[in-house]
Protein backbone atom coordinates (compact mmCIF):
# COMPACT_ATOMS: atom_id res chain seq x y z
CA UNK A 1 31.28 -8.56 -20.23
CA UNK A 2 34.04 -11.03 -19.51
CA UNK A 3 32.44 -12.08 -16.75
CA UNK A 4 33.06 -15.90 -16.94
CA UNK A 5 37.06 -15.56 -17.98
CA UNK A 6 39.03 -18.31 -17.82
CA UNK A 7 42.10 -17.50 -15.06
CA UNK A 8 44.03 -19.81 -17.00
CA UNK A 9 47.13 -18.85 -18.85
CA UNK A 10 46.54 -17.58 -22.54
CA UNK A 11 46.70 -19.73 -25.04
CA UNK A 12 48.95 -18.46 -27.65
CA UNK A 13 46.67 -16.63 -30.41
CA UNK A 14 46.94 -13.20 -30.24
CA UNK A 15 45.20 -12.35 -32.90
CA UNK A 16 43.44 -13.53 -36.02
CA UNK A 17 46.78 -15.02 -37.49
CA UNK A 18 48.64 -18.88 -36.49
CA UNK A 19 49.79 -19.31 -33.50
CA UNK A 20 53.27 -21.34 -33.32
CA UNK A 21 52.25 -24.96 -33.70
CA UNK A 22 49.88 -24.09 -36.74
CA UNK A 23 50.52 -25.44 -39.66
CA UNK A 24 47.97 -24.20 -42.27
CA UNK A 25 48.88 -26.94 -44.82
CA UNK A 26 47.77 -29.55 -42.20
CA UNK A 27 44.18 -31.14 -43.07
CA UNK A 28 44.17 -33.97 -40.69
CA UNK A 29 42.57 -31.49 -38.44
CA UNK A 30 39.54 -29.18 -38.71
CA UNK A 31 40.12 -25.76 -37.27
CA UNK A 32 37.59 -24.05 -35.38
CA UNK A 33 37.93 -20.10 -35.19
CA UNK A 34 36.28 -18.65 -31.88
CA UNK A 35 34.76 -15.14 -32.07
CA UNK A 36 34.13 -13.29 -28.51
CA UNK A 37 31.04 -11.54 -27.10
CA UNK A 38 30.82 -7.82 -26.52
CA UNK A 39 33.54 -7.19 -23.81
CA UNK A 40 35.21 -10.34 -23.83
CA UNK A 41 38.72 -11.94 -24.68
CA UNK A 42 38.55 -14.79 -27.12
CA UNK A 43 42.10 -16.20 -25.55
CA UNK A 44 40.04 -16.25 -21.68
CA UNK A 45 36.51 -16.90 -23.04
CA UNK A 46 37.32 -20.11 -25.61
CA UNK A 47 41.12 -21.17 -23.31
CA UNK A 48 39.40 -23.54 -21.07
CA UNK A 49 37.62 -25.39 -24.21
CA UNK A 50 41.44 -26.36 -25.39
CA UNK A 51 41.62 -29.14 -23.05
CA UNK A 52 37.65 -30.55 -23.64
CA UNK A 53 38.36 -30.97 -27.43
CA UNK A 54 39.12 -33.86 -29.94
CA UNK A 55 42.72 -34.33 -31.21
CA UNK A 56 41.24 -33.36 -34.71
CA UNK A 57 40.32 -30.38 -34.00
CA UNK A 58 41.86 -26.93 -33.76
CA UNK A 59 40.83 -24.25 -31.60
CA UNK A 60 41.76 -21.06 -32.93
CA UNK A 61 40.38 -18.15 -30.43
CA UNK A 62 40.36 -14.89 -32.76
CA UNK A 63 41.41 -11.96 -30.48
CA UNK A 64 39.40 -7.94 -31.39
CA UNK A 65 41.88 -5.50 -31.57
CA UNK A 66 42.34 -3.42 -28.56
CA UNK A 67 41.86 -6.60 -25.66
CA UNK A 68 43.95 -9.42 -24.09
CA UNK A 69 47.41 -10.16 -26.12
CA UNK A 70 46.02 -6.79 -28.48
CA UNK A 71 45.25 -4.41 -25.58
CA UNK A 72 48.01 -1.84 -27.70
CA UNK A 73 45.68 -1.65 -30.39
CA UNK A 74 43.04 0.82 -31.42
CA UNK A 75 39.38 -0.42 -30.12
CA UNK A 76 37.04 -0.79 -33.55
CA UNK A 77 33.35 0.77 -33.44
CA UNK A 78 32.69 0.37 -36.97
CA UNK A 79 31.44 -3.45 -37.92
CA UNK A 80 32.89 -3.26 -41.30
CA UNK A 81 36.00 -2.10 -40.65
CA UNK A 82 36.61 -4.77 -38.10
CA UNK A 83 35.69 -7.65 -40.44
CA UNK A 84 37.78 -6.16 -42.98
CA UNK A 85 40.54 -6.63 -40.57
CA UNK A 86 39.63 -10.14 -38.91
CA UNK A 87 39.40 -11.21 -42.70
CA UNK A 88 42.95 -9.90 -43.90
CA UNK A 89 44.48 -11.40 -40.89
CA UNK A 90 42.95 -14.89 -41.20
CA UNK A 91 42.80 -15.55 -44.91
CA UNK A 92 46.73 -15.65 -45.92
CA UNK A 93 46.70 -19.24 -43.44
CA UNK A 94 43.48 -20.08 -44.14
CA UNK A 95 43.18 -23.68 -43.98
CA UNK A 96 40.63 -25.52 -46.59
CA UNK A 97 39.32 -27.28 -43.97
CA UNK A 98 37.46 -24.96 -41.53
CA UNK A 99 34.41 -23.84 -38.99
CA UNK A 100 33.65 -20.89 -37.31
CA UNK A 101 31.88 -20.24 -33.72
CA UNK A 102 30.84 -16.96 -32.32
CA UNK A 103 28.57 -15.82 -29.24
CA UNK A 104 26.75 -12.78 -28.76
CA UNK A 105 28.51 -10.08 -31.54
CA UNK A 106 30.95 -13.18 -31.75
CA UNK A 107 28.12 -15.08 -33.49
CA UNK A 108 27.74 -11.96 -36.08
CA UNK A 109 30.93 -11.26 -36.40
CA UNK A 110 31.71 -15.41 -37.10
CA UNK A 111 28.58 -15.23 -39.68
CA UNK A 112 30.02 -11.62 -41.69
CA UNK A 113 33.43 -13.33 -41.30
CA UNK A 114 32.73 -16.83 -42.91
CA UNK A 115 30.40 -15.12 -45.66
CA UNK A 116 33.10 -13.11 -46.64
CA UNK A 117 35.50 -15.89 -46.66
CA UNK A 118 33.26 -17.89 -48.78
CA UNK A 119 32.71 -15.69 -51.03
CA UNK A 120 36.18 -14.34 -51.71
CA UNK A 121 38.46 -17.00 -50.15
CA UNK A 122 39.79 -20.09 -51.49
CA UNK A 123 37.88 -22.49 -49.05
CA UNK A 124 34.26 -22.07 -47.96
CA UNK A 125 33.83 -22.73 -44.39
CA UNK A 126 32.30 -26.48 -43.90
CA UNK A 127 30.16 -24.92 -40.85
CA UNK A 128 28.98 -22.16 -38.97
CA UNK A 129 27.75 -22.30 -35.44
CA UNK A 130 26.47 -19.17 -33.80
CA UNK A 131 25.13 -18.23 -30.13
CA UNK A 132 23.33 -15.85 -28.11
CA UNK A 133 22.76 -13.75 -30.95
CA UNK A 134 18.98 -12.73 -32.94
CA UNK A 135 19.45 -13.25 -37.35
CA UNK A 136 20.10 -10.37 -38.67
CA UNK A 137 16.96 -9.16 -39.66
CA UNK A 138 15.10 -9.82 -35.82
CA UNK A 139 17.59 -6.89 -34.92
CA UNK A 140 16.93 -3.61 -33.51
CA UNK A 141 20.53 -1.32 -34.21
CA UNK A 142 18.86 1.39 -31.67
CA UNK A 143 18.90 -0.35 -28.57
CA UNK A 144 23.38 -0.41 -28.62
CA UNK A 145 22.67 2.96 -30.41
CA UNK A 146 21.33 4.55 -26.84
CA UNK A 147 23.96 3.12 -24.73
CA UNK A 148 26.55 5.89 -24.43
CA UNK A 149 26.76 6.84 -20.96
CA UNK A 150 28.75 4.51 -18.29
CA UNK A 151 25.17 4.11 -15.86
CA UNK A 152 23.26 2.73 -18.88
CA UNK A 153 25.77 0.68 -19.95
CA UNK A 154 26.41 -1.16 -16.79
CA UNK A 155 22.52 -1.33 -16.50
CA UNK A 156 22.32 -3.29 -19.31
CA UNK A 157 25.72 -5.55 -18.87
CA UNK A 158 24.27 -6.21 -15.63
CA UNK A 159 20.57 -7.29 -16.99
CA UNK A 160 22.61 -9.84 -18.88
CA UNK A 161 24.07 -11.12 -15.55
CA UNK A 162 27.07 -10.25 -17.69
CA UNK A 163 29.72 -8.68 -15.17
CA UNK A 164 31.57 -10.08 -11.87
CA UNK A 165 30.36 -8.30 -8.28
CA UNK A 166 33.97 -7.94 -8.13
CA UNK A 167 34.22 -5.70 -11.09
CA UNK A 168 31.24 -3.27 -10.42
CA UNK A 169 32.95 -2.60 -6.97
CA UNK A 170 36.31 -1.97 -8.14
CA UNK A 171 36.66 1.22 -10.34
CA UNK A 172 40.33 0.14 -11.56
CA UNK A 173 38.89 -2.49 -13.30
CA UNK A 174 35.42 -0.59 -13.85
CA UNK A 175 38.22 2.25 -16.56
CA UNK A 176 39.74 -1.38 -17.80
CA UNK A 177 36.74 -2.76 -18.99
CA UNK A 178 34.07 0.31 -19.79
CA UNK A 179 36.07 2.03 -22.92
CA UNK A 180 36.08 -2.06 -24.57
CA UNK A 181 32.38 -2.74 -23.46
CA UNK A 182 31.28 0.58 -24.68
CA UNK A 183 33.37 0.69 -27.93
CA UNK A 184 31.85 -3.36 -28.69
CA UNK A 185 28.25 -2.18 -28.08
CA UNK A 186 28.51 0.67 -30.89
CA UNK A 187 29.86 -2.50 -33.14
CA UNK A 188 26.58 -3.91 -32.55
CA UNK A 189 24.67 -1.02 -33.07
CA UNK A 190 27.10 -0.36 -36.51
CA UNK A 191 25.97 -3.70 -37.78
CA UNK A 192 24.20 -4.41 -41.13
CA UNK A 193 23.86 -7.04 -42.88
CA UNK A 194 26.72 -7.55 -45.57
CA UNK A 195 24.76 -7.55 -49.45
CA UNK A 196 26.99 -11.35 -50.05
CA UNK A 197 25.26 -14.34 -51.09
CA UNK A 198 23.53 -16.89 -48.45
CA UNK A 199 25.93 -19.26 -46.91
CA UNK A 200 25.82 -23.03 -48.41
CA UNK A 201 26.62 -24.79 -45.57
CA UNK A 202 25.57 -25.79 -42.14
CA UNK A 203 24.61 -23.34 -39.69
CA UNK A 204 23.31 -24.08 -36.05
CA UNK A 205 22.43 -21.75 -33.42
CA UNK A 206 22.30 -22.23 -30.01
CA UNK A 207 20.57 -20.62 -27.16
CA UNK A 208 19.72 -19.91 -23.55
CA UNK A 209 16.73 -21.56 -21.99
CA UNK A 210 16.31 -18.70 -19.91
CA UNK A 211 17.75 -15.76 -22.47
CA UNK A 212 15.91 -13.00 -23.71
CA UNK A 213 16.76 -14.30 -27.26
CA UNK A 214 14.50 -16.86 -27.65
CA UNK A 215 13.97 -20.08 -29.50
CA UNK A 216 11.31 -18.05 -32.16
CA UNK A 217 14.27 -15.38 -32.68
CA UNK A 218 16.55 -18.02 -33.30
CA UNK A 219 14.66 -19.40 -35.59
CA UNK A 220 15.17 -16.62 -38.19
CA UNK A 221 18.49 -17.48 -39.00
CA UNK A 222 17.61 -20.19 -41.11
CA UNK A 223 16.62 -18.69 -43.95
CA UNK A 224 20.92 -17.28 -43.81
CA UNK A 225 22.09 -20.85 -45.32
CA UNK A 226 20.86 -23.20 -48.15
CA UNK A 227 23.06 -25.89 -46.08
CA UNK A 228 21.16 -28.07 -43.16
CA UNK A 229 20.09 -26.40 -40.20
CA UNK A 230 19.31 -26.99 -36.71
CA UNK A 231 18.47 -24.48 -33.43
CA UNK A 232 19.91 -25.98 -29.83
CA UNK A 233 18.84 -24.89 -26.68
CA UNK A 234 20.77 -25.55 -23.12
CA UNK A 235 19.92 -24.78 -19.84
CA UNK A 236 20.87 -20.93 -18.62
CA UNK A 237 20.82 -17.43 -19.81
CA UNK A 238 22.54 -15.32 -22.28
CA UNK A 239 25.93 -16.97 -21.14
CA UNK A 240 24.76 -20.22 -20.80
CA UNK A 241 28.08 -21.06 -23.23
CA UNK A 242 30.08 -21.11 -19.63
CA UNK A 243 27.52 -22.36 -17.26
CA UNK A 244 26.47 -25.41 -19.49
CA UNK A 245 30.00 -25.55 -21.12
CA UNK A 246 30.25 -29.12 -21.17
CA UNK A 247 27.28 -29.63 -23.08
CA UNK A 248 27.87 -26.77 -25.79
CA UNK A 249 31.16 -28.20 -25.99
CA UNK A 250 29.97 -31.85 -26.45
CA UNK A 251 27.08 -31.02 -28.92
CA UNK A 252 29.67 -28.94 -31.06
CA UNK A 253 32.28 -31.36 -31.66
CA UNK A 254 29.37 -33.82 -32.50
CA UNK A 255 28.01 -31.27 -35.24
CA UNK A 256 31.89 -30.43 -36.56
CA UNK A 257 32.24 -33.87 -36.95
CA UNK A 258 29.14 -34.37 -38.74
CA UNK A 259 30.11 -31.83 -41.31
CA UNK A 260 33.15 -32.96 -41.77
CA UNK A 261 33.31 -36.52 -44.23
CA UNK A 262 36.96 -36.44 -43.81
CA UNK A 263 36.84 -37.06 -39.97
CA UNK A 264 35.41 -40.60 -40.44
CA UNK A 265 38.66 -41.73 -42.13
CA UNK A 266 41.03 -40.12 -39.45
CA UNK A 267 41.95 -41.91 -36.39
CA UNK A 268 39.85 -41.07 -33.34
């Protein structure tokens, strides 16, 4: 459902670990690690933000196994085993000062990620932001569950205004981008809750005006965090992160810096 990409060149993440350039001793900047929806590339979905940001802080896309700069890799189906994965790849740089973001599955794969890292890591994440996505417990597993065959998955990519005209006509890139869609929807429907402590930290959400995931749903995810809270609505539907970019961009950096005391003695 990489239906917004970025045609701009990659940056140079190509997976969960440093790119060049990254030093994880550095703590003049915060780093921000970028999770992916269902079907999309985190180096072509989170790329274009690179040049919107602050000087103090990091974008670092995390790229699924088996798309963009790790198409040679096996596709995962099972949640856990994926986290397992993003979570051995990230911690050994793991900077101690850190946020995650995550849309769609990004947003529950950013929230099983930074749980995990907070509870076994040596630095808690100082934020979470998540997108598009119900809390946990406002989910229903057997709606991904049902969608096996290629009709009913483009049926509901489509509903989510999700994929390009483009791609529906053109079957080459129909066999690209099925077997990733397909495999990321039975992540979704593999999904339960991690039994780890509540985060202690803040946690927005964000949303679609005109999504199916509405503010009430959103909602739910604040009982996930002891830290502040706050739920953020924009204009669009479920990929309102590219059609109101600029704000979701603007309205992050202003809650990363918030969370972050150490910004307000850094140069601008």
């Amino acid at each position: 459902m990489d239906r917004h990409a970025s045609a701009e060149p990659a940056p140079a993440y190509a997976s969960a670990l440093p790119g060049p350039g990254v030093n994880p001793a550095v703590v003049t900047r915060l780093r921000l690690y970028c999770f992916p929806y269902a079907g999309g590339s985190a180096a072509s979905i989170y790329g274009r933000w690179r040049r919107m940001l602050p000087p103090w802080l990091e974008l670092c896309p995390v790229e699924y196994p088996g798309r963009g700069a790790r198409m040679s890799e096996a596709l995962h189906e099972d949640f856990p085993a994926l986290i397992a994965q993003l979570c051995a790849e990230i911690e050994p740089g793991l900077p101690t000062q850190y946020a995650l973001f995550g849309h769609s599955l990004g947003a529950l794969v950013a929230f099983e990620v930074a749980r995990r890292l907070a509870t076994h890591a040596a630095a808690a994440p100082l934020a979470v932001l998540l997108s598009g996505c119900e809390a946990p417990g406002g989910r229903d597993a057997a709606v991904y569950a049902g969608l096996q065959g290629d009709r009913e998955v483009l049926e509901y990519v489509c509903q989510l205004n999700g994929m390009e005209a483009e791609v529906l006509a053109s079957q080459e890139l129909l066999a690209l981008m099925l077997p990733i869609i397909k495999a990321d929807l039975q992540l979704c429907a593999s999904y339960r809750e991690a039994p780890l402590p509540a985060l202690d930290c803040p946690l927005h959400v964000f949303g679609g005006t005109t999504d199916a995931i509405g503010r009430d749903a959103l909602l739910a995810w604040r009982g996930e965090s002891s830290g502040p809270s706050g739920i953020h609505m924009f204009e669009g539907d479920h990929f309102f992160i590219h059609s109101a970019q600029a704000q979701v961009v603007d309205r992050l950096c202003s809650l990363l810096q918030a969370a972050w005391p150490q910004r307000q003695a850094l140069p601008a």
